[in-house]
Structure formats: C-alpha cells, structure tokens
N, C-alpha and C. Protein backbone atom coordinates (compact mmCIF):
# COMPACT_ATOMS: atom_id res chain seq x y z
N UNK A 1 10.13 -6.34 11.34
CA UNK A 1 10.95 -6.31 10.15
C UNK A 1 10.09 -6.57 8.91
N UNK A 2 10.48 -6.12 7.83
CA UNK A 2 9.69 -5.44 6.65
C UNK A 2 9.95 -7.23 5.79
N UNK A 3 9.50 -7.76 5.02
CA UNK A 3 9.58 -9.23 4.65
C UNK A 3 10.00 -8.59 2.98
N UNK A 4 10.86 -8.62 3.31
CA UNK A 4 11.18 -8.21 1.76
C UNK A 4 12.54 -9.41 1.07
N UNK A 5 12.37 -9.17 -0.38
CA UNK A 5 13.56 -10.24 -1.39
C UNK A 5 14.63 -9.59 -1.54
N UNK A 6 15.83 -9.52 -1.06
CA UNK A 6 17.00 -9.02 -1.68
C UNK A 6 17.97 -9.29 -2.84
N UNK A 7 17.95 -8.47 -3.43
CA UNK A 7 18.42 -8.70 -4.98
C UNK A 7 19.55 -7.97 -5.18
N UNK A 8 21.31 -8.37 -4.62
CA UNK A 8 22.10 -7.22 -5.02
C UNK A 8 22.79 -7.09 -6.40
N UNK A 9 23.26 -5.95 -6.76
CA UNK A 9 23.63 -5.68 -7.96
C UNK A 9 25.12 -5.01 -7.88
N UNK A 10 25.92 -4.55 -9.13
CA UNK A 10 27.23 -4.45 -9.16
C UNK A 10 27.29 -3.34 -10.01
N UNK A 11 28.08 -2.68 -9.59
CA UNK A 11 28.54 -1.73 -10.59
C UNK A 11 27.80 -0.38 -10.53
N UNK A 12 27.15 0.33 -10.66
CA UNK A 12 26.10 1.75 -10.58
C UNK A 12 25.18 1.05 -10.05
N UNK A 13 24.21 2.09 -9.07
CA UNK A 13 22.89 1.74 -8.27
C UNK A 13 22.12 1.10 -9.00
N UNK A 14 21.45 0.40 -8.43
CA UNK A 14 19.89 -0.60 -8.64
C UNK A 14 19.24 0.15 -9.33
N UNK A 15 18.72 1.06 -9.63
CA UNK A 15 18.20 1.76 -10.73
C UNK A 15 18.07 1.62 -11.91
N UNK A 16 19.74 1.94 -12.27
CA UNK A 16 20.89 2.02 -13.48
C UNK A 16 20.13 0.51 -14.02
N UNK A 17 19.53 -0.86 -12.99
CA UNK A 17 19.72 -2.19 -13.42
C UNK A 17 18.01 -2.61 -13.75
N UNK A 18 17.23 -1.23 -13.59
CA UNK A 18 15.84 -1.58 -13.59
C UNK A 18 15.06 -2.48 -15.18
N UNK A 19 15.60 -2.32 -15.86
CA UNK A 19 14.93 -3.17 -17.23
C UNK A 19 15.51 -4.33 -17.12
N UNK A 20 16.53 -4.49 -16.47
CA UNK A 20 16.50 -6.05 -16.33
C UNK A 20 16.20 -6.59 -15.18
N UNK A 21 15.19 -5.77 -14.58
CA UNK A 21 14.28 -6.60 -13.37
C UNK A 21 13.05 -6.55 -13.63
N UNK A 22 12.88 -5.66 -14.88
CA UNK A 22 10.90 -5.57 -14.84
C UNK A 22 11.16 -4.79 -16.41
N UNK A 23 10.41 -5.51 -17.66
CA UNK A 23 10.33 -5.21 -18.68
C UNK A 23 10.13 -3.26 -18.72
N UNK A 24 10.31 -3.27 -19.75
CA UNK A 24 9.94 -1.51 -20.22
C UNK A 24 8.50 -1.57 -20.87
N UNK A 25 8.12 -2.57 -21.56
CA UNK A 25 6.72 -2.11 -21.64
C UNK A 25 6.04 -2.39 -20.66
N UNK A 26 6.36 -3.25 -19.65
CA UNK A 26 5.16 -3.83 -18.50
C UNK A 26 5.20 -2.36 -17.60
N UNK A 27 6.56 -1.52 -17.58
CA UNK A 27 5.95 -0.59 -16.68
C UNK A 27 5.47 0.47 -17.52
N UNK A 28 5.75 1.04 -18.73
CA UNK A 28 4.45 1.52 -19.61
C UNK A 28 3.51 1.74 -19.55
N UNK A 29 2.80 0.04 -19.85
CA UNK A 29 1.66 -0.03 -19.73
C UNK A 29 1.09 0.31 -18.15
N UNK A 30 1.54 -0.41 -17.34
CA UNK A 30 1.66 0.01 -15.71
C UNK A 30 1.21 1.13 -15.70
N UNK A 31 2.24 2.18 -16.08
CA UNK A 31 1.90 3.73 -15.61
C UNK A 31 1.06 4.36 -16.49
N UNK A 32 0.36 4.07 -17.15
CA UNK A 32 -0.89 4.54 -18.49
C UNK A 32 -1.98 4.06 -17.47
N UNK A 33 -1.69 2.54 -17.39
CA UNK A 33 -3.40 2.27 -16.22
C UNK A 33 -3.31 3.03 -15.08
N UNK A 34 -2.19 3.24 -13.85
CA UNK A 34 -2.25 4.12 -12.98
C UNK A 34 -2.96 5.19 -12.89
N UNK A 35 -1.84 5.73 -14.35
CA UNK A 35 -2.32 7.38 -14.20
C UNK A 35 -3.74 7.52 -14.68
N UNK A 36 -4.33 6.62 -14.94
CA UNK A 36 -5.69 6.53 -15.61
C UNK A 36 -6.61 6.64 -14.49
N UNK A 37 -6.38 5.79 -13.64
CA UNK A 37 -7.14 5.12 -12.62
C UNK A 37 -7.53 6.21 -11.42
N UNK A 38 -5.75 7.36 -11.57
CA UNK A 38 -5.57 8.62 -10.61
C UNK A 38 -6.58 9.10 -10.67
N UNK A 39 -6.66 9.77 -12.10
CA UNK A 39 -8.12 10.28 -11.72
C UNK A 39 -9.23 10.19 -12.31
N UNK A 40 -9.71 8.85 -12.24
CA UNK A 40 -10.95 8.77 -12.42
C UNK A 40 -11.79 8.77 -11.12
N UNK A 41 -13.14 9.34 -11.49
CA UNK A 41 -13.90 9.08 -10.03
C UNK A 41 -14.57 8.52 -9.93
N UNK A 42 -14.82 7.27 -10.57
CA UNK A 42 -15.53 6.33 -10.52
C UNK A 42 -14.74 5.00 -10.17
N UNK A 43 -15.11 4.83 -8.57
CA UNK A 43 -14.48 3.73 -8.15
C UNK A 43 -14.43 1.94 -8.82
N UNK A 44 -15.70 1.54 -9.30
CA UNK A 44 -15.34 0.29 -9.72
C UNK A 44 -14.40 0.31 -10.90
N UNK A 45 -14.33 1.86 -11.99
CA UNK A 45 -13.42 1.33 -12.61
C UNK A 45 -12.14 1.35 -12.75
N UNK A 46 -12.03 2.09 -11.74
CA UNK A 46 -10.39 1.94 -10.84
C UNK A 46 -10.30 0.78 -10.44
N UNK A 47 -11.29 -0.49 -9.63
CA UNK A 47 -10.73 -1.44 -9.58
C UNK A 47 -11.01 -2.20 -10.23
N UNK A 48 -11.42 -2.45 -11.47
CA UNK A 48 -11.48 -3.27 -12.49
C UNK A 48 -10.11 -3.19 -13.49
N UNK A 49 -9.79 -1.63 -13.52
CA UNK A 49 -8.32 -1.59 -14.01
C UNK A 49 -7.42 -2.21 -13.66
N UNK A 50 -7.35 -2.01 -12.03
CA UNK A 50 -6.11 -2.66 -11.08
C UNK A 50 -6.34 -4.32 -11.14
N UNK A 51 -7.53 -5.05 -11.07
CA UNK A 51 -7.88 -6.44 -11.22
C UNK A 51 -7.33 -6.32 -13.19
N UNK A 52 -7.74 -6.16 -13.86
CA UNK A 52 -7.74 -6.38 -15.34
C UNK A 52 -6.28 -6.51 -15.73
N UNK A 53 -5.64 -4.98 -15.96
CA UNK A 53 -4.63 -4.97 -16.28
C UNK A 53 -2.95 -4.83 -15.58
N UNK A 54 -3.64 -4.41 -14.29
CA UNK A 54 -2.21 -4.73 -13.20
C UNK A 54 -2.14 -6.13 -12.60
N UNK A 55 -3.33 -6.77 -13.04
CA UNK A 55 -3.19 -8.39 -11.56
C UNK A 55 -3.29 -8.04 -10.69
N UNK A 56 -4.22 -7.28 -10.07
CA UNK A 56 -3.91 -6.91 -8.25
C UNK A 56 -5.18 -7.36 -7.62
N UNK A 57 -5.00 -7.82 -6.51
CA UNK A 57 -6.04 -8.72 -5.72
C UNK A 57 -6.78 -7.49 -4.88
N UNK A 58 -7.89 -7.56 -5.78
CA UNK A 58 -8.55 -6.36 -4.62
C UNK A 58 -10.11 -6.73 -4.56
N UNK A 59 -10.52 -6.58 -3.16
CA UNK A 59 -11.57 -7.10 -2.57
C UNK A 59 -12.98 -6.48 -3.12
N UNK A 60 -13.91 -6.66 -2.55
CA UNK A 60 -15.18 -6.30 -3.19
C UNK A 60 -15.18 -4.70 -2.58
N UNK A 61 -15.91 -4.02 -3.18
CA UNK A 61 -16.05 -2.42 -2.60
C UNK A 61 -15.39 -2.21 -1.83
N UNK A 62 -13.76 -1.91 -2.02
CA UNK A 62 -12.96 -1.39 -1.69
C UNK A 62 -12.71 -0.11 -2.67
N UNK A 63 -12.42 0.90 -2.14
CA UNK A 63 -11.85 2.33 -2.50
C UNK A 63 -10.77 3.23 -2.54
N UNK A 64 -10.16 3.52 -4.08
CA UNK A 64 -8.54 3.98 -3.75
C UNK A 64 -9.99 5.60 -4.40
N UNK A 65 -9.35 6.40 -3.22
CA UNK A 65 -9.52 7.48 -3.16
C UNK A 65 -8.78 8.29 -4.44
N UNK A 66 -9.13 9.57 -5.00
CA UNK A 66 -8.39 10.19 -6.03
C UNK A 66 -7.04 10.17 -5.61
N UNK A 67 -5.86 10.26 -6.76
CA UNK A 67 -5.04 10.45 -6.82
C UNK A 67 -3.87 9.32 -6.50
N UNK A 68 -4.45 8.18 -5.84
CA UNK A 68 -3.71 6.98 -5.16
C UNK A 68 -2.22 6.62 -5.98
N UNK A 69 -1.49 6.43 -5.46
CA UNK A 69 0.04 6.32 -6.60
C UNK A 69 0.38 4.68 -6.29
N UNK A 70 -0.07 3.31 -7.64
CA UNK A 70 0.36 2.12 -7.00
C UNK A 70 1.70 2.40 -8.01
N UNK A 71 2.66 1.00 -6.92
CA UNK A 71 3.46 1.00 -7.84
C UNK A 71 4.07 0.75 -9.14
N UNK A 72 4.52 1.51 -9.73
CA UNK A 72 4.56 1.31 -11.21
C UNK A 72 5.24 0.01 -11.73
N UNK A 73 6.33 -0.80 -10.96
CA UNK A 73 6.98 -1.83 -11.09
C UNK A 73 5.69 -3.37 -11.28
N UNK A 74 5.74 -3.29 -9.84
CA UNK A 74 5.40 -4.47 -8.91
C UNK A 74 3.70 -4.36 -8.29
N UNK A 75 2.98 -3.66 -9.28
CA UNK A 75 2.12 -3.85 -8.48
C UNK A 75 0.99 -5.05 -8.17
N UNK A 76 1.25 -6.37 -8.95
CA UNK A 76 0.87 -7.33 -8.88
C UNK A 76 1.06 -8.11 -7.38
N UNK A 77 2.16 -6.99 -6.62
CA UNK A 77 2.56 -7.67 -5.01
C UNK A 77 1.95 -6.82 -4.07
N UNK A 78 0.50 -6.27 -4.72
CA UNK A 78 -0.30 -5.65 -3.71
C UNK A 78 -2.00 -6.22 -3.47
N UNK A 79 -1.99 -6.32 -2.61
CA UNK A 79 -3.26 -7.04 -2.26
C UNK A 79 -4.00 -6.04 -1.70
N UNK A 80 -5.67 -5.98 -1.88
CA UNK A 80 -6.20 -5.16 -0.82
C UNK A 80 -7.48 -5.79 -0.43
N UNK A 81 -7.68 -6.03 0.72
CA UNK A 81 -8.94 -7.10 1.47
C UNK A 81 -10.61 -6.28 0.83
N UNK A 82 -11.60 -6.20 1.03
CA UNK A 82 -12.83 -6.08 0.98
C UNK A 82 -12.85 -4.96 2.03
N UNK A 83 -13.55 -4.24 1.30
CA UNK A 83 -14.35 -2.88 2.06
C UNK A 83 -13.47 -1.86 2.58
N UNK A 84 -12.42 -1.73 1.70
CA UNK A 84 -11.21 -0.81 2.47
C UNK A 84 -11.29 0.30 1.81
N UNK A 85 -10.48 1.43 2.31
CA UNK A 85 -10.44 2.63 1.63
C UNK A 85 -8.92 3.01 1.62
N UNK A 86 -8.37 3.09 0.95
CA UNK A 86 -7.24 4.07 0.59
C UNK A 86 -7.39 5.42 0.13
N UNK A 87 -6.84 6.26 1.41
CA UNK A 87 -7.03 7.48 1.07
C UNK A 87 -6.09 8.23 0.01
N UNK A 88 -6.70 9.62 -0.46
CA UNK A 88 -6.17 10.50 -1.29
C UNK A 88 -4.59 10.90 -1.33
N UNK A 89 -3.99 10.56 -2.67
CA UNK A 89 -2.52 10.97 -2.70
C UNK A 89 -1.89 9.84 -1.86
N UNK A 90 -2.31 8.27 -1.73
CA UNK A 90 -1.41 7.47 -0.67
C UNK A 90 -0.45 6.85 -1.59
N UNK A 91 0.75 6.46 -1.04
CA UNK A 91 1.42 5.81 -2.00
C UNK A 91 1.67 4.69 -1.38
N UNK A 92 1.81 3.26 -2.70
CA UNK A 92 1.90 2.18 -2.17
C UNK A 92 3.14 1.48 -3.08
N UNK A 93 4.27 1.06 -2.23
CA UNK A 93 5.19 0.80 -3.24
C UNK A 93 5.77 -1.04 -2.56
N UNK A 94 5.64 -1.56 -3.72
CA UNK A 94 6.48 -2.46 -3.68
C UNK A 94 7.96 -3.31 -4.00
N UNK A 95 8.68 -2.55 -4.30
CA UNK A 95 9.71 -2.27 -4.32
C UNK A 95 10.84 -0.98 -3.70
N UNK A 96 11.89 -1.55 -3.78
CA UNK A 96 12.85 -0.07 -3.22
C UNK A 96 14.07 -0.14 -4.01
N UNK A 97 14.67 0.71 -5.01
CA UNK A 97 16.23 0.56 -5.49
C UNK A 97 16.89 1.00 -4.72
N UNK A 98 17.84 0.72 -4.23
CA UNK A 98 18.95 1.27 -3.29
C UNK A 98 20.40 1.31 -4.37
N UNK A 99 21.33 1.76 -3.46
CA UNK A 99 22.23 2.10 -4.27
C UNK A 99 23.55 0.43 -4.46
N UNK A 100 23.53 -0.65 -3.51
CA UNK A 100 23.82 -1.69 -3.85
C UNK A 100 23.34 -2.52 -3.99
N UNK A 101 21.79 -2.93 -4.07
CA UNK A 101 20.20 -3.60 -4.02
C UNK A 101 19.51 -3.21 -4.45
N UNK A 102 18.53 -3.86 -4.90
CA UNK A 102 17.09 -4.23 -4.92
C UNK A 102 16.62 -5.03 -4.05
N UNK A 103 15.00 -4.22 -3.46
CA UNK A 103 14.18 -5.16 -2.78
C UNK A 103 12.59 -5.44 -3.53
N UNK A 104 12.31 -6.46 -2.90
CA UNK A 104 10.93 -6.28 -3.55
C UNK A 104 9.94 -7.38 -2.27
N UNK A 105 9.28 -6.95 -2.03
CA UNK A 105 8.04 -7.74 -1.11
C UNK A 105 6.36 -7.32 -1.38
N UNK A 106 5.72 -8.41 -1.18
CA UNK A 106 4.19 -8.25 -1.16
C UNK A 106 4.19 -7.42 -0.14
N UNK A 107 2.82 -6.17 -0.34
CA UNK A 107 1.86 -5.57 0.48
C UNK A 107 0.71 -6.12 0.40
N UNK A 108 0.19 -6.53 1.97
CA UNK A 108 -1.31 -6.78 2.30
C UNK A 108 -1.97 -5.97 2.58
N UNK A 109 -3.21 -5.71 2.40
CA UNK A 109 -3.97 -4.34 3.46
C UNK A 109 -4.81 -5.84 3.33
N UNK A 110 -5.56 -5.64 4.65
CA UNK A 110 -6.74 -6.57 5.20
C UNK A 110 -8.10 -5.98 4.61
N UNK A 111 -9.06 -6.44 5.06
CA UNK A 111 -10.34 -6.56 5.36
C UNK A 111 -10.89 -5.02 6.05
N UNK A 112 -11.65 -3.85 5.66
CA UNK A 112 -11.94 -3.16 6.29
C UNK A 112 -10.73 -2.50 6.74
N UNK A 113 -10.26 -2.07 6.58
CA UNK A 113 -8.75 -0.99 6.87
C UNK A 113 -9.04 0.24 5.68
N UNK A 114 -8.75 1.16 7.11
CA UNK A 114 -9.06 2.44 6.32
C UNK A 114 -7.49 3.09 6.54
N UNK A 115 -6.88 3.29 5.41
CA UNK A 115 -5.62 4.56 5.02
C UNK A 115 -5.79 5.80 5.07
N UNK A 116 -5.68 6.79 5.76
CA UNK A 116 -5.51 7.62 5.75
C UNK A 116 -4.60 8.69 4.50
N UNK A 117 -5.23 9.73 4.27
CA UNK A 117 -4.78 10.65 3.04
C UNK A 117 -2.84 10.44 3.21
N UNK A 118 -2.36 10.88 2.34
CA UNK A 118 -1.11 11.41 2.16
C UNK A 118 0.17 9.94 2.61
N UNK A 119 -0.62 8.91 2.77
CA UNK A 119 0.34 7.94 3.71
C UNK A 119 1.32 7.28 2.36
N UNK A 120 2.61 7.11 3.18
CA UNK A 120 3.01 6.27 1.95
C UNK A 120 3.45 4.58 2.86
N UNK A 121 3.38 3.26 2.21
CA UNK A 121 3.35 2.20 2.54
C UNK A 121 4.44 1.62 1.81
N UNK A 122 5.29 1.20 2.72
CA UNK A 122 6.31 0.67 1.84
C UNK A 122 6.28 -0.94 1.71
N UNK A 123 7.08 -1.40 1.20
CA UNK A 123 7.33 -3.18 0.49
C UNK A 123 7.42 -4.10 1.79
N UNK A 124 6.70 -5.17 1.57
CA UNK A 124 6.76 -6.16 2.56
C UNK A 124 6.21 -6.09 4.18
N UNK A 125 4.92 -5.10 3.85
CA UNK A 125 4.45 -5.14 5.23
C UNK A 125 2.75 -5.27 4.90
N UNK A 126 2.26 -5.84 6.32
CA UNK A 126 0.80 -6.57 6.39
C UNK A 126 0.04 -5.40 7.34
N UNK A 127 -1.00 -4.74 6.85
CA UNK A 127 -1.93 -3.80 7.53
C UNK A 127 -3.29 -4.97 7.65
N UNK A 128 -3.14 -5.04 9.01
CA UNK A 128 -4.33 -6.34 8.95
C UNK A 128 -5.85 -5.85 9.23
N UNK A 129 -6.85 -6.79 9.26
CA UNK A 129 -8.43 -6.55 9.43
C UNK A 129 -8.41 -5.27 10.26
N UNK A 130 -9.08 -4.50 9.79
CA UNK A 130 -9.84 -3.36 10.91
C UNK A 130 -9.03 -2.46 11.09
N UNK A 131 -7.78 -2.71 10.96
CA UNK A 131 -6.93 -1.26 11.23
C UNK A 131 -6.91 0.05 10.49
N UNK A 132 -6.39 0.91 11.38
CA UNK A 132 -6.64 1.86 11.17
C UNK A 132 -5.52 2.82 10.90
N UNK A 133 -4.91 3.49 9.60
CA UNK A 133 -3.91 4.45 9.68
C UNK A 133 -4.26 5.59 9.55
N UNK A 134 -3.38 6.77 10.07
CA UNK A 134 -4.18 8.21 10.25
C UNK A 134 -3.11 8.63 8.97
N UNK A 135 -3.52 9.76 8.80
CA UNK A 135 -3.06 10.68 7.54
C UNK A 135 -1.92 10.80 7.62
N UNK A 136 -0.76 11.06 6.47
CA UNK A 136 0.36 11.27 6.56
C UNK A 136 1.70 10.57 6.89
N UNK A 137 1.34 9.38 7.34
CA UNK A 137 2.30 8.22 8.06
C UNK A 137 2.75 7.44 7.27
N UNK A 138 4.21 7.02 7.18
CA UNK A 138 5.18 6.13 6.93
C UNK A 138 5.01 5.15 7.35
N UNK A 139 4.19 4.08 6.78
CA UNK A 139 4.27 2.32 7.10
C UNK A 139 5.45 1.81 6.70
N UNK A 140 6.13 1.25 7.69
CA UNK A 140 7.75 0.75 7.61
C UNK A 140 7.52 -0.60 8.65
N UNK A 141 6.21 -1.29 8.82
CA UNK A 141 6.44 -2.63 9.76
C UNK A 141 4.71 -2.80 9.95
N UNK A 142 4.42 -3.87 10.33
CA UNK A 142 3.13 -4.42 10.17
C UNK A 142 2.51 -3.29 11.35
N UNK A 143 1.41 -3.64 10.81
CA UNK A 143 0.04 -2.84 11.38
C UNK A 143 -0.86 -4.19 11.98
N UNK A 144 -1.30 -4.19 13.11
CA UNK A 144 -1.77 -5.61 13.89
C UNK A 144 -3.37 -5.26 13.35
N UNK A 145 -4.22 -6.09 13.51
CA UNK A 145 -5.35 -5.87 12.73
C UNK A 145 -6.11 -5.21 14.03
N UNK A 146 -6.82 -4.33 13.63
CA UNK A 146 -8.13 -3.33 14.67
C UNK A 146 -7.02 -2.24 15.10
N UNK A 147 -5.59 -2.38 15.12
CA UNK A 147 -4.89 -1.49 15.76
C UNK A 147 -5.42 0.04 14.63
N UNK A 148 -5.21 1.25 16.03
CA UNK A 148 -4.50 2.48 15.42
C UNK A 148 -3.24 3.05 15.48
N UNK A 149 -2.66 2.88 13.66
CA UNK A 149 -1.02 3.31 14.13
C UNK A 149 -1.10 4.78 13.28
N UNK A 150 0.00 5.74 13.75
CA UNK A 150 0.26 6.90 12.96
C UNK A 150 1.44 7.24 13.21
N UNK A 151 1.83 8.30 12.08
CA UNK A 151 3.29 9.25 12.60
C UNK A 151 4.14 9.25 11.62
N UNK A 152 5.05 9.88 11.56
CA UNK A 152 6.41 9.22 10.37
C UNK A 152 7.81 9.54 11.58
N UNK A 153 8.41 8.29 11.83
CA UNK A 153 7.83 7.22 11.69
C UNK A 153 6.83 6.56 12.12
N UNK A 154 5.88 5.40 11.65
CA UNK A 154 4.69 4.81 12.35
C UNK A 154 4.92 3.99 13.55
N UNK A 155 3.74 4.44 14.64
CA UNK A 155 3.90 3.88 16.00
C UNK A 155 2.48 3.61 15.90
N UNK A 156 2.52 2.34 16.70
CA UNK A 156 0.75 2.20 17.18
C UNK A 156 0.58 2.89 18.13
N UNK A 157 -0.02 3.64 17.98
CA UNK A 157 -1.09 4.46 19.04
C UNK A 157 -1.98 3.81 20.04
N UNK A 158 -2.79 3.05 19.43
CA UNK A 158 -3.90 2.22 20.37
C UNK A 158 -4.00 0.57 19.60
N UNK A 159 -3.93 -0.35 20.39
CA UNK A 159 -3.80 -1.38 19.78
C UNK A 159 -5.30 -1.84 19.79
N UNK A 160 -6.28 -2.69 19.50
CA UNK A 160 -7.06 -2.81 19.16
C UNK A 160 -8.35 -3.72 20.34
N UNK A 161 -7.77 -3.39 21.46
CA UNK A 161 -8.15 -3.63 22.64
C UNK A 161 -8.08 -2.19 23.52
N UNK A 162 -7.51 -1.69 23.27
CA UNK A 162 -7.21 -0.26 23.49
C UNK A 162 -8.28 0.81 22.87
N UNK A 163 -8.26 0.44 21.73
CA UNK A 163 -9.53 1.46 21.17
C UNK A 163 -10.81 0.85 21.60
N UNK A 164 -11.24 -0.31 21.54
CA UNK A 164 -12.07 -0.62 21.45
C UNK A 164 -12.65 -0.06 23.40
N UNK A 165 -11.82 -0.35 24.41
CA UNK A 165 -11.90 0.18 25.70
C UNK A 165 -12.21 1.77 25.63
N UNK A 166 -11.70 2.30 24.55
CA UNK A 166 -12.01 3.74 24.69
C UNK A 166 -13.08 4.13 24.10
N UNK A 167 -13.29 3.41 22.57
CA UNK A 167 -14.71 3.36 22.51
C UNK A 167 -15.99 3.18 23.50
N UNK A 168 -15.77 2.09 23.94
CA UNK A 168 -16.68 1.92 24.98
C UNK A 168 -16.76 3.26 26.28
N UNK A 169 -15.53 3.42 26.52
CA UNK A 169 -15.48 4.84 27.83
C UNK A 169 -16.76 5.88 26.68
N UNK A 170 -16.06 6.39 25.65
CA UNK A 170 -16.63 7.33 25.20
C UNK A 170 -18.63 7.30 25.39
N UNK A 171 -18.63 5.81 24.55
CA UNK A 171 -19.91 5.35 24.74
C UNK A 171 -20.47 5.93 26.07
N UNK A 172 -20.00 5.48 27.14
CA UNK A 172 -20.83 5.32 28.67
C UNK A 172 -21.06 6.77 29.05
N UNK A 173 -20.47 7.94 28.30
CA UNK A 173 -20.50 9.30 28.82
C UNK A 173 -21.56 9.87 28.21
C-alpha cells in the first residue's frame, strides 16, 4: 500500500480546490524550473535547480535523463539517493487529485537505482538501494532494494537474490 495523506474535499473535484492546497506562484515558479531543467543537458545543473529552487533531496551524481517530468505541486516530497539515474520522459508525481480527495505522499528512490525510460512513479512509494525498474512501468507500491520490477501494472520480476543467482549462472557459462 502506497503511504499517502488524505485530504477530502466538497463540492467539485480536488482540482477545482488546487490553490488552496499549493500557492499559484509556488507552482509557477515550479514549472519554469522544471521545464528548464527538461531540457537542459547538462546534468549538475538540473540538479542544482531541483536542490536550489524546488528543495529536493538529491544525492551526489545522480541523473534525471532529458525530458524527466517532476512534479509541479509537491516536488519538495521527492527524494533521490546518490548515483541514480532517472530515465528519459519518466514521470514522478507526488500528489493525485481525485474527484472527492486529495492525496499527497513522499517519493524515495534509493541509492544507485536505475529508472527506466517512459516510467511513471506515483505518490508515496520507496524504490530502494540497487533496484532496478525497466522501461515503461507504473510504480504503484514499493520496489524492495536490488529487486527487478517491471510492467504496468508493476510486478517484481526478480527479487534481489534472484538476480543476483542469475547473475552468477550467467557468469559460470
């Protein structure tokens, strides 16, 4: 289960209620550094942006690949460990409006976790040390650290005793 804050609302969808959950200039400014950050190709100053002017905890030489979409709200509830890569076009959202709610939860990515292109990651889930997501997949629940998960929806594939056994098979051949 996804660790998220529930926030319900009355009257027209959570949407309709968004400036009074998150200023209009904070997401402004938000989406000016984003779209800035999209495409630049120079990685430190994508994360000097995301450290500077979003607040976001991001590790030493870590890499959001071109195009990365954080979220425009909340992205101060995204963390990303040291030496990771987020691949091209991933989206990372921390929040969700629904039509009688709002949610909102921290995203972790660990230590060395590589994202795969096209993935989108939703609110309130932990991708831990070493793991691994493949391209295209819906994160909707934690990712165990060293595991490989993929798919939409996401399933672990090989848990991180599992790869590492197959690594080794591969090795011995």
């Amino acid at each position: 289960m996804r660790r998220t804050t529930r926030y319900p609302v009355e009257g027209a969808n959570s949407l309709w209620h968004v400036y009074k959950t998150v200023p209009f200039w904070k997401v402004v400014k938000n989406f000016l550094v984003i779209q800035a950050a999209r495409y630049t190709p120079f990685l430190t100053v994508k994360n000097w942006l995301y450290r500077t002017f979003l607040r976001m905890d991001i590790g030493e030489q870590t890499s959001f690949a071109l195009m990365v979409m954080l979220d425009v709200m909340f992205p101060e509830k995204i963390s990303v460990g040291r030496n990771s890569v987020i691949g091209y076009n991933t989206t990372i959202l921390a929040h969700e409006y629904l039509i009688k709610e709002y949610r909102l939860g921290e995203v972790v990515i660990g230590d060395e976790v590589m994202v795969g292109a096209n993935t989108t990651i939703l609110p309130g889930v932990t991708i831990g040390d070493g793991a691994i997501v493949s391209a295209g997949t819906l994160v909707h629940k934690d990712v165990p650290p060293g595991a490989f998960a993929g798919g939409n929806p996401m399933q672990i594939i090989y848990t991180k005793e599992q790869l590492r056994e197959r690594m080794d098979l591969e090795a011995s051949e």
